[in-house]
N, C-alpha and C. Protein backbone atom coordinates (compact mmCIF):
# COMPACT_ATOMS: atom_id res chain seq x y z
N UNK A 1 5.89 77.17 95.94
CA UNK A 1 6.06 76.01 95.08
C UNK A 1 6.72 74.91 95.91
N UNK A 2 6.33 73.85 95.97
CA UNK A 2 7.07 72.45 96.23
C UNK A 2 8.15 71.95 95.48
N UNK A 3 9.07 71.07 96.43
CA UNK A 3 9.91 70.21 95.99
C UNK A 3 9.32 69.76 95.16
N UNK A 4 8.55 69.17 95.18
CA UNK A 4 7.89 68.04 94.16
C UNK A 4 7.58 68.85 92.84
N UNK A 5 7.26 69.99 92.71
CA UNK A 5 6.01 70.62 92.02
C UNK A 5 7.75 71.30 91.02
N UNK A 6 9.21 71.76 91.64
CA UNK A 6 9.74 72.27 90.79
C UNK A 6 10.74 70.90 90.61
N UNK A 7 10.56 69.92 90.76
CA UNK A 7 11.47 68.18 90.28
C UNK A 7 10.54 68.25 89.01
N UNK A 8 8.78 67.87 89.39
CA UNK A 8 8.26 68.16 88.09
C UNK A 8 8.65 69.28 86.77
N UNK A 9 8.65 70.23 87.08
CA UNK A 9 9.16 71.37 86.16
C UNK A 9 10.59 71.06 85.75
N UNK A 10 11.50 70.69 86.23
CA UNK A 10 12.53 70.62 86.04
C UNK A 10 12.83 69.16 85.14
N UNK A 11 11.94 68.33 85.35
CA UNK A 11 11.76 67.51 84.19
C UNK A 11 11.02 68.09 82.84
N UNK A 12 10.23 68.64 83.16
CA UNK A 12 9.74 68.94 81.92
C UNK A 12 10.89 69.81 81.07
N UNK A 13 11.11 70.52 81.60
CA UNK A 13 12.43 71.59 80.77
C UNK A 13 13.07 70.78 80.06
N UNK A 14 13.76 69.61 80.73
CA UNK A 14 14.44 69.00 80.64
C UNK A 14 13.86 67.77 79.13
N UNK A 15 13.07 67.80 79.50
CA UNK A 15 12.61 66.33 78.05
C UNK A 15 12.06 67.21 76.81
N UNK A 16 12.26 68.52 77.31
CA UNK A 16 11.71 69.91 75.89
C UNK A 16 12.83 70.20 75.26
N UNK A 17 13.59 69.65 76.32
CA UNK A 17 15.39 70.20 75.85
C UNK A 17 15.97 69.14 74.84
N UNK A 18 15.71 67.77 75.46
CA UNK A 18 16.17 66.98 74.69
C UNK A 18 15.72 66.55 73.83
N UNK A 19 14.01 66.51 73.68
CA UNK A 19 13.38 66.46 72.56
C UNK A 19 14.00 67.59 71.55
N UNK A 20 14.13 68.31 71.44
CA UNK A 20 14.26 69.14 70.39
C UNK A 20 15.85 69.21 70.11
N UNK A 21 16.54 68.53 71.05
CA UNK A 21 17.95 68.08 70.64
C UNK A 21 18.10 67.10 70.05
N UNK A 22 17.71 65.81 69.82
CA UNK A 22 17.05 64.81 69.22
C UNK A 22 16.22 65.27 67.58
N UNK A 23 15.59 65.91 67.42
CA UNK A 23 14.98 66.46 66.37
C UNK A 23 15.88 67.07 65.39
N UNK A 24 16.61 68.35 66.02
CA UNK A 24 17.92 68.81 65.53
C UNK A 24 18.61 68.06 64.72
N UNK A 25 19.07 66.88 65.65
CA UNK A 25 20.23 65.82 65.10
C UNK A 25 19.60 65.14 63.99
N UNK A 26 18.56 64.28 64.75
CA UNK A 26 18.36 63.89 63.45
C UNK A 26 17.64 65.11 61.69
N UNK A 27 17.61 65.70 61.94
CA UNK A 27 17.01 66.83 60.57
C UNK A 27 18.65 66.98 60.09
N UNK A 28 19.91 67.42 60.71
CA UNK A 28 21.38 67.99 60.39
C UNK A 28 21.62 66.82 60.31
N UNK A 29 21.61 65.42 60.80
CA UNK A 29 22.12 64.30 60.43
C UNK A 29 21.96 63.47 59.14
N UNK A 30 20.58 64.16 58.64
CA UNK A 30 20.30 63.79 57.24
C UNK A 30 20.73 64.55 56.07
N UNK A 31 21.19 66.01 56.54
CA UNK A 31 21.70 66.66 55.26
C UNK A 31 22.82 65.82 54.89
N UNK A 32 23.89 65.84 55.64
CA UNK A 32 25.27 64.89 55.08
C UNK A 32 25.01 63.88 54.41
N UNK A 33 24.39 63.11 54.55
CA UNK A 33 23.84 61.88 54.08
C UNK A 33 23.15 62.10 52.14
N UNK A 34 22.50 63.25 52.27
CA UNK A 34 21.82 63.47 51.11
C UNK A 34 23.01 64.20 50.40
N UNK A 35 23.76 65.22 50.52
CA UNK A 35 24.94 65.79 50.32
C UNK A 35 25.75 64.64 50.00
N UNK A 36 26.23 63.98 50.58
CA UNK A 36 26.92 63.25 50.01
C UNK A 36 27.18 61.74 49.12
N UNK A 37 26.00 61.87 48.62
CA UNK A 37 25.41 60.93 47.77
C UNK A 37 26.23 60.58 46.57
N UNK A 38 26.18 61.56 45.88
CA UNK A 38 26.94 61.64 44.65
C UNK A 38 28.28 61.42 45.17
N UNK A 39 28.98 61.56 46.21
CA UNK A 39 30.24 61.04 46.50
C UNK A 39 30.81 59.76 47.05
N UNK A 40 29.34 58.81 46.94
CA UNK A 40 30.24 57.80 47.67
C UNK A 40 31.00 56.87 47.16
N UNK A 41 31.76 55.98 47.24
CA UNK A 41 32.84 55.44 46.41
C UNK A 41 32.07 54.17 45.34
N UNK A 42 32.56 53.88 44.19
CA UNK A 42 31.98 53.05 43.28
C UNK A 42 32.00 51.64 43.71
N UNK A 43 30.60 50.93 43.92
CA UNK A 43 31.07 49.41 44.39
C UNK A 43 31.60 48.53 43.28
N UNK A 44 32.08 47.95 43.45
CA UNK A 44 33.33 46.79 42.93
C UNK A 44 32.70 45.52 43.23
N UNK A 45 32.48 44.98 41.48
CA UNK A 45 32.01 43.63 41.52
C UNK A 45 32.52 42.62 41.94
N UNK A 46 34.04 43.31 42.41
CA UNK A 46 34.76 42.10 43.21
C UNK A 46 34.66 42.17 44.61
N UNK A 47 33.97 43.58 45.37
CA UNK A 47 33.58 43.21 46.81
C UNK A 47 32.50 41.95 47.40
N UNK A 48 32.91 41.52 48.17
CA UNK A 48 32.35 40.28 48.70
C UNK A 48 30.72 40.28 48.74
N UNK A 49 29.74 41.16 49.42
CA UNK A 49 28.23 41.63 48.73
C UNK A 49 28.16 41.34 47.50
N UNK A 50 28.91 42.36 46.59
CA UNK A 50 28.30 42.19 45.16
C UNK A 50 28.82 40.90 44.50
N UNK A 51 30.17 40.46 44.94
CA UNK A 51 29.91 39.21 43.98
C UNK A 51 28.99 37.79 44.69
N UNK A 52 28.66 38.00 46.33
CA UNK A 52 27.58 37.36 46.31
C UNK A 52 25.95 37.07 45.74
N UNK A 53 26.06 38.54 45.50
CA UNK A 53 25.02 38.47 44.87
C UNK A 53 24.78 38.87 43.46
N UNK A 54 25.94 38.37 42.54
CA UNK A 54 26.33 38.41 41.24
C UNK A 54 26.26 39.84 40.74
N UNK A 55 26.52 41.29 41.40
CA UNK A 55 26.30 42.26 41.13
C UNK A 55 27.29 42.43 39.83
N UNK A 56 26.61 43.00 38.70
CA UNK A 56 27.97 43.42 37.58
C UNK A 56 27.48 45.08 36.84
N UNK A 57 28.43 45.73 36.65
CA UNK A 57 27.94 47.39 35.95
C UNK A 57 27.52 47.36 34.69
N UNK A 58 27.40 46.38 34.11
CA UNK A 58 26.52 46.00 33.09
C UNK A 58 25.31 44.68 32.94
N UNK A 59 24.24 45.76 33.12
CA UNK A 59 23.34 44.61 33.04
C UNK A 59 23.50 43.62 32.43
N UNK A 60 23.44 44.30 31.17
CA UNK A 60 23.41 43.02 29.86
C UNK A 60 24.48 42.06 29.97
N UNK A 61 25.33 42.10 31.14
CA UNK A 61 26.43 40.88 31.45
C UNK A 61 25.89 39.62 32.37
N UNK A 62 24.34 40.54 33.04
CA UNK A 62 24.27 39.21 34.71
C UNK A 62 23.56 38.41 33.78
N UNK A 63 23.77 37.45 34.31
CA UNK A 63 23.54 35.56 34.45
C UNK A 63 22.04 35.94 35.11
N UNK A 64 20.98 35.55 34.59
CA UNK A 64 20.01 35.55 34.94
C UNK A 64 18.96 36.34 34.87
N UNK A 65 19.73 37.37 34.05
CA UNK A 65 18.80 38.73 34.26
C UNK A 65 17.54 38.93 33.41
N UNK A 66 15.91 39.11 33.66
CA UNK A 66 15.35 39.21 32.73
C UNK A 66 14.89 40.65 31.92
N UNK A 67 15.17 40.68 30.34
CA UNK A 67 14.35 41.72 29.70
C UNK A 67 15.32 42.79 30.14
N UNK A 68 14.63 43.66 30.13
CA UNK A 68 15.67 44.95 30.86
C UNK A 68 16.04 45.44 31.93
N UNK A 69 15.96 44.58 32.55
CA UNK A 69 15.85 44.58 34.28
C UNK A 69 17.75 45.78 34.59
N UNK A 70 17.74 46.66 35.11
CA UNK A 70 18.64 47.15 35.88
C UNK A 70 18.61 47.89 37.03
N UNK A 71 19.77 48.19 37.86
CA UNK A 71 19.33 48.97 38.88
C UNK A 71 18.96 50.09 38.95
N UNK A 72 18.51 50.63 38.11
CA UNK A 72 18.14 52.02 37.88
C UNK A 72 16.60 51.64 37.92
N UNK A 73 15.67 50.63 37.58
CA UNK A 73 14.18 50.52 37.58
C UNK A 73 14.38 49.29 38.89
N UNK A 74 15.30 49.49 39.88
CA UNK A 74 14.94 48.36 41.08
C UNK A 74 14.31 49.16 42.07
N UNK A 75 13.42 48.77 43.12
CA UNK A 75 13.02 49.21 44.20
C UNK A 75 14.33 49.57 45.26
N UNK A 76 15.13 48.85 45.28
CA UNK A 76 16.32 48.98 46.03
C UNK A 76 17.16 50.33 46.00
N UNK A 77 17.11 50.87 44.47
CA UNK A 77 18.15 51.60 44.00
C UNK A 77 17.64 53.21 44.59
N UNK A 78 18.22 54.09 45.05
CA UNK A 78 17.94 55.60 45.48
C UNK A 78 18.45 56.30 44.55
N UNK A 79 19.48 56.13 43.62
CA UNK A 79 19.79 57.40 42.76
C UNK A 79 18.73 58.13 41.97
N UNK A 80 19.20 59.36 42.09
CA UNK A 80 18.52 59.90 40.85
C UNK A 80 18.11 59.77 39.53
N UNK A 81 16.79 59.64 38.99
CA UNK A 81 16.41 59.13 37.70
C UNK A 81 17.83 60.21 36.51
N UNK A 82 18.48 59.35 35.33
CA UNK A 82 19.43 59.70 34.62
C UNK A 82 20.70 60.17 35.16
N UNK A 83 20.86 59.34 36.07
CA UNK A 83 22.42 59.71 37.24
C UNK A 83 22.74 58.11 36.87
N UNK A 84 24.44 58.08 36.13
CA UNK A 84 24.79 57.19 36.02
C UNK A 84 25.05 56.01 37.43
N UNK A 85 25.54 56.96 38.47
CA UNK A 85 25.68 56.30 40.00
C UNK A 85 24.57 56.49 40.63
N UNK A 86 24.16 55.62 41.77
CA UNK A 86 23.48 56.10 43.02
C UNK A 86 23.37 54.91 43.93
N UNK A 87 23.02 55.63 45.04
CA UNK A 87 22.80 54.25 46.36
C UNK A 87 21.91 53.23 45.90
N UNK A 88 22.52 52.34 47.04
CA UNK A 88 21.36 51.12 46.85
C UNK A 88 21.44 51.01 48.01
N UNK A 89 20.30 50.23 48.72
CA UNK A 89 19.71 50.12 50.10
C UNK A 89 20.64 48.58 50.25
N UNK A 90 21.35 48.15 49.06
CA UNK A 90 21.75 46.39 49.50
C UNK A 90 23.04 46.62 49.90
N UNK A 91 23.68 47.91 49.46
CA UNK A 91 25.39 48.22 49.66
C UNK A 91 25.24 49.50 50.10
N UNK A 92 25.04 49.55 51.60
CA UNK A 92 24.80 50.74 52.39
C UNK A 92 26.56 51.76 52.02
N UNK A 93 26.74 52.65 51.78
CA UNK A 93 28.00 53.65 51.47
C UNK A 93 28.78 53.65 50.40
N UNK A 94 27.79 52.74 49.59
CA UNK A 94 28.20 52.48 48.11
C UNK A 94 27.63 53.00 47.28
N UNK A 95 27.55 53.38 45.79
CA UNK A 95 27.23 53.58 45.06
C UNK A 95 27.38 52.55 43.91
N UNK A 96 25.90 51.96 43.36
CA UNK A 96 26.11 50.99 41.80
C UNK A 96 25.80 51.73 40.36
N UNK A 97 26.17 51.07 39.64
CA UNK A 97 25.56 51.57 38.21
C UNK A 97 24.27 51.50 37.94
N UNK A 98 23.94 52.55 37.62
CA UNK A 98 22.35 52.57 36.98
C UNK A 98 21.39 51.21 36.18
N UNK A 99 23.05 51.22 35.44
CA UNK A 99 23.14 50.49 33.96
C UNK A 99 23.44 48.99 34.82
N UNK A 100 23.34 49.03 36.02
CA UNK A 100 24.15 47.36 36.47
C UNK A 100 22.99 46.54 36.75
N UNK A 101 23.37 45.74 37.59
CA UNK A 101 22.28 44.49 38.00
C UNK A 101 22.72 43.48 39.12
N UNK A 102 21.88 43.02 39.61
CA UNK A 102 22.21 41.81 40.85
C UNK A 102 21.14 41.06 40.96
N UNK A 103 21.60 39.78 41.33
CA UNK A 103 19.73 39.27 41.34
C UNK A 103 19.32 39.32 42.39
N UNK A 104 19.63 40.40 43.11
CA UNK A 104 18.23 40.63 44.20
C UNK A 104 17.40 42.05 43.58
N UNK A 105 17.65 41.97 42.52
CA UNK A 105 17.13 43.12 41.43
C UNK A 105 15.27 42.95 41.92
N UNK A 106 14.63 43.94 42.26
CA UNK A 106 13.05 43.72 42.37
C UNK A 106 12.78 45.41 42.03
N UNK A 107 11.38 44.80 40.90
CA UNK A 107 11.00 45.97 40.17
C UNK A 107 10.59 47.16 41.07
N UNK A 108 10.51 48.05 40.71
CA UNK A 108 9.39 49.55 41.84
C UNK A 108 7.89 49.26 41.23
N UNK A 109 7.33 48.80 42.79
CA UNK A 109 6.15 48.92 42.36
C UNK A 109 5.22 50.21 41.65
């Protein structure tokens, strides 16, 4: 075998290794994330996000809101259908009310 021929091999090991170390992480990096959903802290209509973007835990309070619009039927929102809390993609480590609203509220297609 050649220099050359075991540099080749020795790369390959090598990008099989880290590929699948890479894969690992990210698959175990997503359990926590899903796990800890239901725990993340309640956002506060007085944090600077939500009162920019008029976020309140009761729909029927926002300024603007049409019909029944809440975050529970937004495209934005990740919680679980009949889970009073869940993520929103606009307040990354937050959790909003189901029952709330913001006007960057947009329906699920």
């Amino acid at each position: 075998m050649s220099h050359h021929d075991s540099n080749n091999e020795g790369r390959r090991r090598f990008l099989k290794v880290a590929a699948g170390s890479v894969a690992a992480a990210t698959v175990l990096g997503s359990l926590p994330r899903l796990a800890r959903a239901q725990d993340l802290p309640h956002l506060s209509p007085s944090d600077p996000t939500a009162s920019a973007l008029k976020y309140v835990e009761d729909a029927s309070k926002g300024q603007g809101r049409k019909g029944s619009d809440a975050c529970a039927d937004c495209s934005f929102y990740q919680g679980k259908t009949g889970g009073a809390w869940g993520p929103c993609q606009l307040f990354p480590g937050k959790a909003v009310a189901a029952k709330g609203w913001c006007v960057s509220h947009t329906h699920v297609a």
